[in-house]
C-alpha atoms as a PDB file:
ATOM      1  CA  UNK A   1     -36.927 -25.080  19.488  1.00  0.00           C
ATOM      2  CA  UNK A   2     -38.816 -28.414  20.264  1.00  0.00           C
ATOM      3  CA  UNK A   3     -35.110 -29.002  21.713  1.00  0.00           C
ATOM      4  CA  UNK A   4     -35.314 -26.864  24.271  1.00  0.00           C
ATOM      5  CA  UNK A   5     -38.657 -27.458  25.072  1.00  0.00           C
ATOM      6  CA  UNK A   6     -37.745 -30.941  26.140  1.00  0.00           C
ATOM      7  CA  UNK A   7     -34.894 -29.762  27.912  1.00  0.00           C
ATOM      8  CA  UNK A   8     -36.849 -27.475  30.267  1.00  0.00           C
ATOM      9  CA  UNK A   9     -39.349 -30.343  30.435  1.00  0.00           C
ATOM     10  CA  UNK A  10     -36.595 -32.484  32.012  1.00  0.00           C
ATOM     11  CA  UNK A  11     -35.756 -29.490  34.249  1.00  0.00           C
ATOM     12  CA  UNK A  12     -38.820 -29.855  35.880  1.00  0.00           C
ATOM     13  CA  UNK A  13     -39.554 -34.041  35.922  1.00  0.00           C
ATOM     14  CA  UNK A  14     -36.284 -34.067  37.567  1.00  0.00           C
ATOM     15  CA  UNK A  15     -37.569 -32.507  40.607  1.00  0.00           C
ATOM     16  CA  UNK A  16     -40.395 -35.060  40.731  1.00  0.00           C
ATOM     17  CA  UNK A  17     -40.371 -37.768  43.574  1.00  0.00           C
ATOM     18  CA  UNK A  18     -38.938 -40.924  42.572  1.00  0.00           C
ATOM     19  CA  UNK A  19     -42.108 -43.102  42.310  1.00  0.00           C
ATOM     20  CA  UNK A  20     -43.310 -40.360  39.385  1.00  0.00           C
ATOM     21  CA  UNK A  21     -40.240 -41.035  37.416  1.00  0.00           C
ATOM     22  CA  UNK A  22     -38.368 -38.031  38.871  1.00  0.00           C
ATOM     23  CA  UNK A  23     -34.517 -38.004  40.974  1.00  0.00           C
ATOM     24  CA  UNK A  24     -35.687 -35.536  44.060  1.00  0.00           C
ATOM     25  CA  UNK A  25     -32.858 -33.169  42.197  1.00  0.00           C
ATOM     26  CA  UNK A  26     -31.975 -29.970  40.825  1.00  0.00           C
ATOM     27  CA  UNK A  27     -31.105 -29.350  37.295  1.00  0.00           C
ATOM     28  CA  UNK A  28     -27.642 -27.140  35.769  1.00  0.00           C
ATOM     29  CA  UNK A  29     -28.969 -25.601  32.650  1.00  0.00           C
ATOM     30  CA  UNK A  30     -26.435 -24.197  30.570  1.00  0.00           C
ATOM     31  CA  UNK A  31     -27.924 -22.075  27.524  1.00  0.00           C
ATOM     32  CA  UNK A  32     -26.004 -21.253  24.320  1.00  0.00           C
ATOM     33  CA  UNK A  33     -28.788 -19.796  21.931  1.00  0.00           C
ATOM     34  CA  UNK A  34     -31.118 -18.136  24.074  1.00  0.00           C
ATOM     35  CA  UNK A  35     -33.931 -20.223  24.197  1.00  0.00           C
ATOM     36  CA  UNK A  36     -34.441 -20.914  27.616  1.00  0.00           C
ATOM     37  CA  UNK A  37     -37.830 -19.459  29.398  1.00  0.00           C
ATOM     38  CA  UNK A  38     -39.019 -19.717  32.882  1.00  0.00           C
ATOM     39  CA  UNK A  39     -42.557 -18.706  31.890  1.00  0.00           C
ATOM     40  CA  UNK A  40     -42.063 -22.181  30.173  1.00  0.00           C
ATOM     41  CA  UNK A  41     -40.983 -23.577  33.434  1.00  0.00           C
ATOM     42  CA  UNK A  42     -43.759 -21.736  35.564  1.00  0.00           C
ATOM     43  CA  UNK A  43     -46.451 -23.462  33.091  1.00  0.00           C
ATOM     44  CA  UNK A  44     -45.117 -26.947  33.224  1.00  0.00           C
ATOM     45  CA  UNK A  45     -44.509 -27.189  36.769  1.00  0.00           C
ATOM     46  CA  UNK A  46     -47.813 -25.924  37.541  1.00  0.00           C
ATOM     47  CA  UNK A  47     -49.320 -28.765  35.407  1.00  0.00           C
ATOM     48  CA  UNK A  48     -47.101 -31.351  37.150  1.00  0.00           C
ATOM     49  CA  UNK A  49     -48.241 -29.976  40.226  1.00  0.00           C
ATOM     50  CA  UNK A  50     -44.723 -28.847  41.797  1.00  0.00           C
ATOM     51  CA  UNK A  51     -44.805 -25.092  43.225  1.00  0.00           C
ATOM     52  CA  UNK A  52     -43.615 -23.276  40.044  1.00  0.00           C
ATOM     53  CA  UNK A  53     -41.478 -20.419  42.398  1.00  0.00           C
ATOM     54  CA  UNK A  54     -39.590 -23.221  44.219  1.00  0.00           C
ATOM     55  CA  UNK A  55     -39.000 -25.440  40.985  1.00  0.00           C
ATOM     56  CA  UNK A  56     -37.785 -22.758  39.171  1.00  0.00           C
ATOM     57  CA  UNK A  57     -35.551 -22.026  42.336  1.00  0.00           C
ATOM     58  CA  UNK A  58     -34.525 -25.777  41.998  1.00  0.00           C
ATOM     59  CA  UNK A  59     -32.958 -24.584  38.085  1.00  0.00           C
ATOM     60  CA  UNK A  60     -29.268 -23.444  38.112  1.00  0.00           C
ATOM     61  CA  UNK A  61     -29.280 -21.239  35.140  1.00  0.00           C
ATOM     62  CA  UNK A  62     -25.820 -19.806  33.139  1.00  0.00           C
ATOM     63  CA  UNK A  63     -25.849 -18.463  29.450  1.00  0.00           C
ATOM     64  CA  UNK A  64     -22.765 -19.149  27.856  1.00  0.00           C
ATOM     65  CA  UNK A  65     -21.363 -16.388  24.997  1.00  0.00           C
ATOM     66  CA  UNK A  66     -18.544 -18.066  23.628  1.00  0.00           C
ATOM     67  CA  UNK A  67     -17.436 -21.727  23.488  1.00  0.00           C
ATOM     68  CA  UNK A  68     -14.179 -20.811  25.735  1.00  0.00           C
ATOM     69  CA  UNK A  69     -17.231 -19.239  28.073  1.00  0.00           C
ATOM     70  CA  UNK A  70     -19.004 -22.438  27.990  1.00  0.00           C
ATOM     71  CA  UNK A  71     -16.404 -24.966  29.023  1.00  0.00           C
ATOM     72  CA  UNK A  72     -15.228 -22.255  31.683  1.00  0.00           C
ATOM     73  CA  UNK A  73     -18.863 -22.476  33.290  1.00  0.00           C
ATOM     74  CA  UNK A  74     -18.559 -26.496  33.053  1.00  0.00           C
ATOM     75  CA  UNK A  75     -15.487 -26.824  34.511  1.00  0.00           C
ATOM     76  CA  UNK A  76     -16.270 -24.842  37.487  1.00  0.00           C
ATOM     77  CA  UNK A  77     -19.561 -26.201  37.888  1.00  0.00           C
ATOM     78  CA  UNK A  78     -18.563 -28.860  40.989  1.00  0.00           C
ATOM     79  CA  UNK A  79     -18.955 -26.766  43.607  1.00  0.00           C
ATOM     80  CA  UNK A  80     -22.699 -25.610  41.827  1.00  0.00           C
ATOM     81  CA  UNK A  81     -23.795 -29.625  41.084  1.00  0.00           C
ATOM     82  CA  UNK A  82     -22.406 -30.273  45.069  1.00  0.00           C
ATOM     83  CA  UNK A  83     -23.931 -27.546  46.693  1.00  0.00           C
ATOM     84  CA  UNK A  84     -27.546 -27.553  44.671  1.00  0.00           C
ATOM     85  CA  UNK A  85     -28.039 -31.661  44.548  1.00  0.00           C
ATOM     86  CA  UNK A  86     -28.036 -31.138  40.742  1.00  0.00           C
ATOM     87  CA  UNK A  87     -29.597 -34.198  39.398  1.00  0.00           C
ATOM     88  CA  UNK A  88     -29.738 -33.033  35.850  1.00  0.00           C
ATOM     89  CA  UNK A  89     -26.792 -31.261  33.422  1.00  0.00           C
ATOM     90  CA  UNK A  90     -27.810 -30.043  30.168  1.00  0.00           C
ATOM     91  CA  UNK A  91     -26.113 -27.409  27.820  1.00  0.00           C
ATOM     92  CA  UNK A  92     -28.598 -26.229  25.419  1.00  0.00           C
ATOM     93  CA  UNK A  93     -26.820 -26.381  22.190  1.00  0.00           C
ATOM     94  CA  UNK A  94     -23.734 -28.451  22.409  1.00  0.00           C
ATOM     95  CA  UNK A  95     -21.870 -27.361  19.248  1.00  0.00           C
ATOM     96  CA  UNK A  96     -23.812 -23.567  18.606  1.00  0.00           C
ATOM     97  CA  UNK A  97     -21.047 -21.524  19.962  1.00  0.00           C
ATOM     98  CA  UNK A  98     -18.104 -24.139  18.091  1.00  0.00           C
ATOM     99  CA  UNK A  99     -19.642 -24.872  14.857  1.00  0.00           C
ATOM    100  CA  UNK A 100     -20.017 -20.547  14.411  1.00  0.00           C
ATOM    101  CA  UNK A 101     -16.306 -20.062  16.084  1.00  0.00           C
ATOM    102  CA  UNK A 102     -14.719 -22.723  13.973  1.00  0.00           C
ATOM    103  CA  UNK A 103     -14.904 -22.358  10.558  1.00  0.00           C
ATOM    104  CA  UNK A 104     -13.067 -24.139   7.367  1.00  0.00           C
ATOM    105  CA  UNK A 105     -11.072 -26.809   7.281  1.00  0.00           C
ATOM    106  CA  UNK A 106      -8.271 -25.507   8.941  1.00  0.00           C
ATOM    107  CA  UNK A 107     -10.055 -25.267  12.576  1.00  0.00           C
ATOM    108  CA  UNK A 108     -11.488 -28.790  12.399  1.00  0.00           C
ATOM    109  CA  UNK A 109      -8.984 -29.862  14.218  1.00  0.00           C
ATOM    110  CA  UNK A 110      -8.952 -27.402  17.455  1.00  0.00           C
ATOM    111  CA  UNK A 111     -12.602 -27.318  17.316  1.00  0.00           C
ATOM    112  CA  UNK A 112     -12.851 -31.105  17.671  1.00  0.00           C
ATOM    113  CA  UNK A 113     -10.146 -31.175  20.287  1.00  0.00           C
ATOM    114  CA  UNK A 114     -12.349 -29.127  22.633  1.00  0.00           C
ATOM    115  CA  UNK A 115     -15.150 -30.616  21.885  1.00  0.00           C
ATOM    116  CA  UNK A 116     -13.984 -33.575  23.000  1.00  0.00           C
ATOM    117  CA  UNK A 117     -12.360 -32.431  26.126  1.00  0.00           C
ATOM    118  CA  UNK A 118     -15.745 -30.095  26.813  1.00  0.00           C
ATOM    119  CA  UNK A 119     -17.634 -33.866  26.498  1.00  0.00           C
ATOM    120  CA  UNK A 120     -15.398 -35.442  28.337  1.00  0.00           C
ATOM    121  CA  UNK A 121     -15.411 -33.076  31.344  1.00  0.00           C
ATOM    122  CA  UNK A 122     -19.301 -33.545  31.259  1.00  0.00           C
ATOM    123  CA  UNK A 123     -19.236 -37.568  31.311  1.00  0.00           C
ATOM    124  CA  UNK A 124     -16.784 -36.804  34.486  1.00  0.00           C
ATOM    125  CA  UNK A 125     -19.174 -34.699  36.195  1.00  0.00           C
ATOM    126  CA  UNK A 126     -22.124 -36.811  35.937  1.00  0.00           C
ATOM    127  CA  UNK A 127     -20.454 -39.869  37.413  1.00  0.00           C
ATOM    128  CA  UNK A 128     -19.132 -38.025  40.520  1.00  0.00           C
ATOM    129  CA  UNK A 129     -22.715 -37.116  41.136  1.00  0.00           C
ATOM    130  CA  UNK A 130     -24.113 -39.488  40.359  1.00  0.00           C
ATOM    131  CA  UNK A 131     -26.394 -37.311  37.446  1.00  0.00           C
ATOM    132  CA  UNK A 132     -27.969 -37.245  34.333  1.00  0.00           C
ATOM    133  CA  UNK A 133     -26.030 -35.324  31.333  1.00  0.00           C
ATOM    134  CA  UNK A 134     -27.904 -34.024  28.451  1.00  0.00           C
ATOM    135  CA  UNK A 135     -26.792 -32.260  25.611  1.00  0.00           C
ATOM    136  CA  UNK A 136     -28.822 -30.812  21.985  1.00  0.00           C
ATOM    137  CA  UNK A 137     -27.243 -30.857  18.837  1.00  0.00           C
ATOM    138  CA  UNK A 138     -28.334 -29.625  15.625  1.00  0.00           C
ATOM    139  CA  UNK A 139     -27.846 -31.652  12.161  1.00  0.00           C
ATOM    140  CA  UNK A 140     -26.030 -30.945   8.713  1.00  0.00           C
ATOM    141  CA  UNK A 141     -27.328 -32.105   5.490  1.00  0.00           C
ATOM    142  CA  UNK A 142     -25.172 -34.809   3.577  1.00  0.00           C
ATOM    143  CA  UNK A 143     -25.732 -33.588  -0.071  1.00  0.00           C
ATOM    144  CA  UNK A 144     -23.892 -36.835  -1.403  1.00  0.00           C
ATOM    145  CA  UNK A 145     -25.785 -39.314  -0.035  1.00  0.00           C
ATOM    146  CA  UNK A 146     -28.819 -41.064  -2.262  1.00  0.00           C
ATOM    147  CA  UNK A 147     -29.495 -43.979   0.415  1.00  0.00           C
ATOM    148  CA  UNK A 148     -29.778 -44.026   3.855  1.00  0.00           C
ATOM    149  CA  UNK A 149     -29.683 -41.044   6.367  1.00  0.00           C
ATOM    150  CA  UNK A 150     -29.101 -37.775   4.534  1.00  0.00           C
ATOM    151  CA  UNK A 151     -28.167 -35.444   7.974  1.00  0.00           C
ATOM    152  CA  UNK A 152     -25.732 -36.017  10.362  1.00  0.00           C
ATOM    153  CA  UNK A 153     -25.069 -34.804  13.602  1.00  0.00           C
ATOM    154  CA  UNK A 154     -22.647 -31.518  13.807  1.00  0.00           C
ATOM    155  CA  UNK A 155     -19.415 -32.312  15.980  1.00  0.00           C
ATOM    156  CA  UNK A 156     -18.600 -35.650  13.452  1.00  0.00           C
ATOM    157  CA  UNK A 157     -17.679 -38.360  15.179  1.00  0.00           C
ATOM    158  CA  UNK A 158     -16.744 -37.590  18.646  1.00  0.00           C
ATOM    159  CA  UNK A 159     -20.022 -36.268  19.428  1.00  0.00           C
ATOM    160  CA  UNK A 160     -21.732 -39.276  18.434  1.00  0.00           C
ATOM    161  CA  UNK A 161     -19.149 -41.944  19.899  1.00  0.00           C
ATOM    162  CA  UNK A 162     -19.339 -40.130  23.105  1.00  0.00           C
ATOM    163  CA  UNK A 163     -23.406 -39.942  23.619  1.00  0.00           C
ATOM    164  CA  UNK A 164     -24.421 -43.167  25.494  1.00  0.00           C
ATOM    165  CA  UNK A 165     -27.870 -42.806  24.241  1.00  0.00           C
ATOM    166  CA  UNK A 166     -28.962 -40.430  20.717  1.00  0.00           C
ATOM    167  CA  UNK A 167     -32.506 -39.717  19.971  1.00  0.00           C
ATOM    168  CA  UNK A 168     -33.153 -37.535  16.814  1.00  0.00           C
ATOM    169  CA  UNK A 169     -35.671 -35.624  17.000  1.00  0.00           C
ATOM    170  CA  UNK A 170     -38.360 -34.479  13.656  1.00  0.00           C
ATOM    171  CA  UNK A 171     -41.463 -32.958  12.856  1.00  0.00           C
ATOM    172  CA  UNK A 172     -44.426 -35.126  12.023  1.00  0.00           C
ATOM    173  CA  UNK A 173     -47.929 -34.068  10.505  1.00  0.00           C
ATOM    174  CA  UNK A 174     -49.246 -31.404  12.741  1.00  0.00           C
ATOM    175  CA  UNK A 175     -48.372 -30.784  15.677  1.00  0.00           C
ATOM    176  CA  UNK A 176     -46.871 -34.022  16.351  1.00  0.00           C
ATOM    177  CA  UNK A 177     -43.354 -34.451  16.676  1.00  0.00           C
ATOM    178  CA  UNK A 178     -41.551 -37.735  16.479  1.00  0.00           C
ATOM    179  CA  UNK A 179     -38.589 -38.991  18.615  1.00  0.00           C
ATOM    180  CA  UNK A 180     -36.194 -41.509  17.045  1.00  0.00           C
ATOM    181  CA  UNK A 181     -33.823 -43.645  19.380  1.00  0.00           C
ATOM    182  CA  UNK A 182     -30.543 -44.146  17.148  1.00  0.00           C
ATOM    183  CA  UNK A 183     -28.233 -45.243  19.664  1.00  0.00           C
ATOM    184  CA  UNK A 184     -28.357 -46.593  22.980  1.00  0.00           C
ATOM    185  CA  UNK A 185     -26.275 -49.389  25.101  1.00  0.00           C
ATOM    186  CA  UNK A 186     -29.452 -51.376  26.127  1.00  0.00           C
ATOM    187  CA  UNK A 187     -32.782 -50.402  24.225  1.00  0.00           C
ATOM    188  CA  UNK A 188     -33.237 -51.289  20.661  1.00  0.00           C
ATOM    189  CA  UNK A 189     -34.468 -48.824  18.086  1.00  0.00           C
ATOM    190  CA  UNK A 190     -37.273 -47.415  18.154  1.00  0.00           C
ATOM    191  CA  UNK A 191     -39.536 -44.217  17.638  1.00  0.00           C
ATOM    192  CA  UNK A 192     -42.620 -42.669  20.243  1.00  0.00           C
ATOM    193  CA  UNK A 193     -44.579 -39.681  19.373  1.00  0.00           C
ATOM    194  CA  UNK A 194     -45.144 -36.809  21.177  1.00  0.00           C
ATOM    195  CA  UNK A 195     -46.469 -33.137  21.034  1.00  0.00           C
ATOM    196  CA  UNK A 196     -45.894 -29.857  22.855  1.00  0.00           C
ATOM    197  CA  UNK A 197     -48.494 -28.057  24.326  1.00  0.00           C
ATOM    198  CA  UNK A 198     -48.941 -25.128  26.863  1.00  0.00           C
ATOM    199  CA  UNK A 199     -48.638 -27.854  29.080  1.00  0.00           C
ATOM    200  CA  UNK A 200     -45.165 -29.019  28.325  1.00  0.00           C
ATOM    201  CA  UNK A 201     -44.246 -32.050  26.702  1.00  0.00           C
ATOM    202  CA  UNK A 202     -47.115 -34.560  26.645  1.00  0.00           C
ATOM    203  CA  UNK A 203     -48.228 -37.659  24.678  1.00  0.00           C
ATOM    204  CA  UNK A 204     -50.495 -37.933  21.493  1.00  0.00           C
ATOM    205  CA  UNK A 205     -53.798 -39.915  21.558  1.00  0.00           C
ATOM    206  CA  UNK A 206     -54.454 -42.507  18.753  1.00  0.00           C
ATOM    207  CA  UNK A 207     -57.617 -39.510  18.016  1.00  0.00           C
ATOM    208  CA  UNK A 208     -54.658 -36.946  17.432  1.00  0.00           C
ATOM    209  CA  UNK A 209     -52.699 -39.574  15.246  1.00  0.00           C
ATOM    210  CA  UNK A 210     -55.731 -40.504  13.243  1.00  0.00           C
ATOM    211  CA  UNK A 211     -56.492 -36.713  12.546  1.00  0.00           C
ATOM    212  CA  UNK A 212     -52.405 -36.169  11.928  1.00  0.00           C
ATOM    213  CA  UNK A 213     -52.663 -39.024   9.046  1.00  0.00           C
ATOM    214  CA  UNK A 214     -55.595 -37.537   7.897  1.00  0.00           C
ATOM    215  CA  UNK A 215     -54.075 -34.271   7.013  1.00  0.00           C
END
């Protein structure tokens, strides 16, 4: 869920005036488990101090119901990013819909084929706009493996090799959650802490770590 909650956190920072670290933009939120809330949205705009009826007008919302439902609703979403100033795309899970849709060994194949053409279509749209794509993924335990990183992202390789930038996201002591950066073109590794509060997304103290390594 912490997924999500970063996702609608980005719906709203987006909206923010450049010199806050915002794009002046609207955000395309396309929802594939549910999770979405604009409560959520209300409460974190209020905090940022953006009028919580107009950024929550500034969210173009669309649940999807099946994977062939959620590439339709991308690939007919230029006329929505064009007319709206979408800064921000997100679909809120990637693979959900695919990974239930396409099981055994036998669909690997077609799943991963539109996966990759869903992906790619998304990389398109961001560059004509000029906007920010983000998409959540869950993980898979690897069973077989003793060293190293035992999960792996779901959607194999494709998913991976097409993500410019991957941050894997965990629980810490708490209610601190931790935020890994495993990939990216031109930061190094790295790892920041953060928590979630009624607020929205916000940073931990070194009080709040302290008490966290204390427990």
């Amino acid at each position: 869920m912490h997924n999500s909650q970063i996702c609608m956190q980005l719906c709203v920072n987006v909206q923010l005036p450049r010199e806050r670290g915002g794009l002046e933009g609207g955000a395309l939120y396309i929802d594939t488990e549910h999770t979405f809330r604009t409560e959520r949205i209300v409460q974190m705009a209020r905090h940022v101090g953006l009028d919580p009826r107009e950024a929550v007008k500034n969210i173009i919302y669309a649940e999807a119901f099946t994977s062939d439902h959620q590439m339709f609703l991308l690939d007919h979403a230029d006329e929505v990013i064009k007319e709206h100033d979408i800064r921000l795309i997100i679909i809120d899970s990637l693979t959900a819909h695919f990974r239930s849709e396409y099981v055994g060994r036998e669909s690997l194949a077609e799943r991963q084929q539109k996966l990759s053409r869903h992906l790619h279509k998304l990389i398109r749209l961001a560059r004509a706009f000029n906007a920010v794509a983000v998409v959540t993924n869950q993980v898979m335990a690897k069973p077989d493996v003793f060293f190293g990183d035992a999960v792996a992202p779901i959607g194999g390789h494709i998913v991976a090799h097409t993500s410019h930038t991957r941050i894997y996201l965990r629980k810490g002591k708490g209610n601190v959650r931790i935020a890994r950066l495993v990939s990216s073109p031109y930061l190094p590794e790295g790892e920041a802490v953060f928590k979630i509060t009624e607020n929205g997304v916000e940073d931990v103290s070194e009080e709040e770590m302290g008490r966290a390594r204390r427990k």
